[in-house]
Protein backbone atom coordinates (compact mmCIF):
# COMPACT_ATOMS: atom_id res chain seq x y z
CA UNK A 1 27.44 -5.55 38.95
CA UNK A 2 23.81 -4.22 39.53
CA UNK A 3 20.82 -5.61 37.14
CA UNK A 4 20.65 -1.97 35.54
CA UNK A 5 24.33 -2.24 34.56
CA UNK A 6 23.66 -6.25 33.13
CA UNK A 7 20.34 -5.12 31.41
CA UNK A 8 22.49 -2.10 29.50
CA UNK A 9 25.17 -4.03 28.39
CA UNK A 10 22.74 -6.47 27.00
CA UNK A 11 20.96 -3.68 25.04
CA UNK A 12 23.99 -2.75 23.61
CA UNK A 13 24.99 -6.08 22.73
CA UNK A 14 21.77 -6.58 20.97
CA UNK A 15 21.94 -3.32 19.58
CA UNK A 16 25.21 -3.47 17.98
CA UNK A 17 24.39 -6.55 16.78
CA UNK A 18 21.53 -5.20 15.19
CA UNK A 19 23.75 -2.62 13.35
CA UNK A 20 26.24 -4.88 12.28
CA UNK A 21 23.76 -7.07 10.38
CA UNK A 22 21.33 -5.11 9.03
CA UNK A 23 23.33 -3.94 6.00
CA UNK A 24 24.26 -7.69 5.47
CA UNK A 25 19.99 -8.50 5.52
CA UNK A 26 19.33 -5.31 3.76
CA UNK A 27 21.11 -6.39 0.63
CA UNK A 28 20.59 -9.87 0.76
CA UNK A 29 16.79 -8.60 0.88
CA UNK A 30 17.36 -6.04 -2.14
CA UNK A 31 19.36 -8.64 -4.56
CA UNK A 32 17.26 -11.46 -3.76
CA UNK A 33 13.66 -9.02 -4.59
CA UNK A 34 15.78 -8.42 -7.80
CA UNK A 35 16.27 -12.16 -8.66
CA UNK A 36 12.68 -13.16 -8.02
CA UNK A 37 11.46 -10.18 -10.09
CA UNK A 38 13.98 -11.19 -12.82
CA UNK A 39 12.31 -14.53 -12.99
CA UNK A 40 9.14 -13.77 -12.83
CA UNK A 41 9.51 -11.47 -15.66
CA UNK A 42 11.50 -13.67 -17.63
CA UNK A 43 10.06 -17.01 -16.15
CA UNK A 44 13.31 -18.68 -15.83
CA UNK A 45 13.27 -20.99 -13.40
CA UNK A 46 17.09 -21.93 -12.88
CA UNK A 47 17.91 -23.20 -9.81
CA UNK A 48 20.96 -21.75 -10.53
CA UNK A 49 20.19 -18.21 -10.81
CA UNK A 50 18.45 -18.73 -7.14
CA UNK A 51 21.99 -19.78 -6.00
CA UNK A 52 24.44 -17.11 -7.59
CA UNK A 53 23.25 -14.48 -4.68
CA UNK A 54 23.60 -16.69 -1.80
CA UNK A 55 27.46 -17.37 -2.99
């Protein structure tokens, strides 16, 4: 194996990785923004509505 053949494989490791997860983040991103607006609208502070996404 050459260091051009190690270095690509490790690119597409990383960058399949990448793909993978981002959906996963995105959401968790998008329904968490949603929560905190929620609450800051309504000013409920529940710690349990901060722990229904992350279930």
């Amino acid at each position: 194996m050459t260091i051009e053949t190690v270095t690509e494989i490790g690119r597409q490791a990383i960058e399949t990785t990448m793909l993978v997860s981002a959906p996963i983040l995105g959401l968790s991103l998008i329904v968490g923004l949603i929560v905190s607006t929620f609450q800051a609208m309504t000013q409920i502070n529940e710690a349990t509505l901060t722990f229904v996404p992350k279930v």
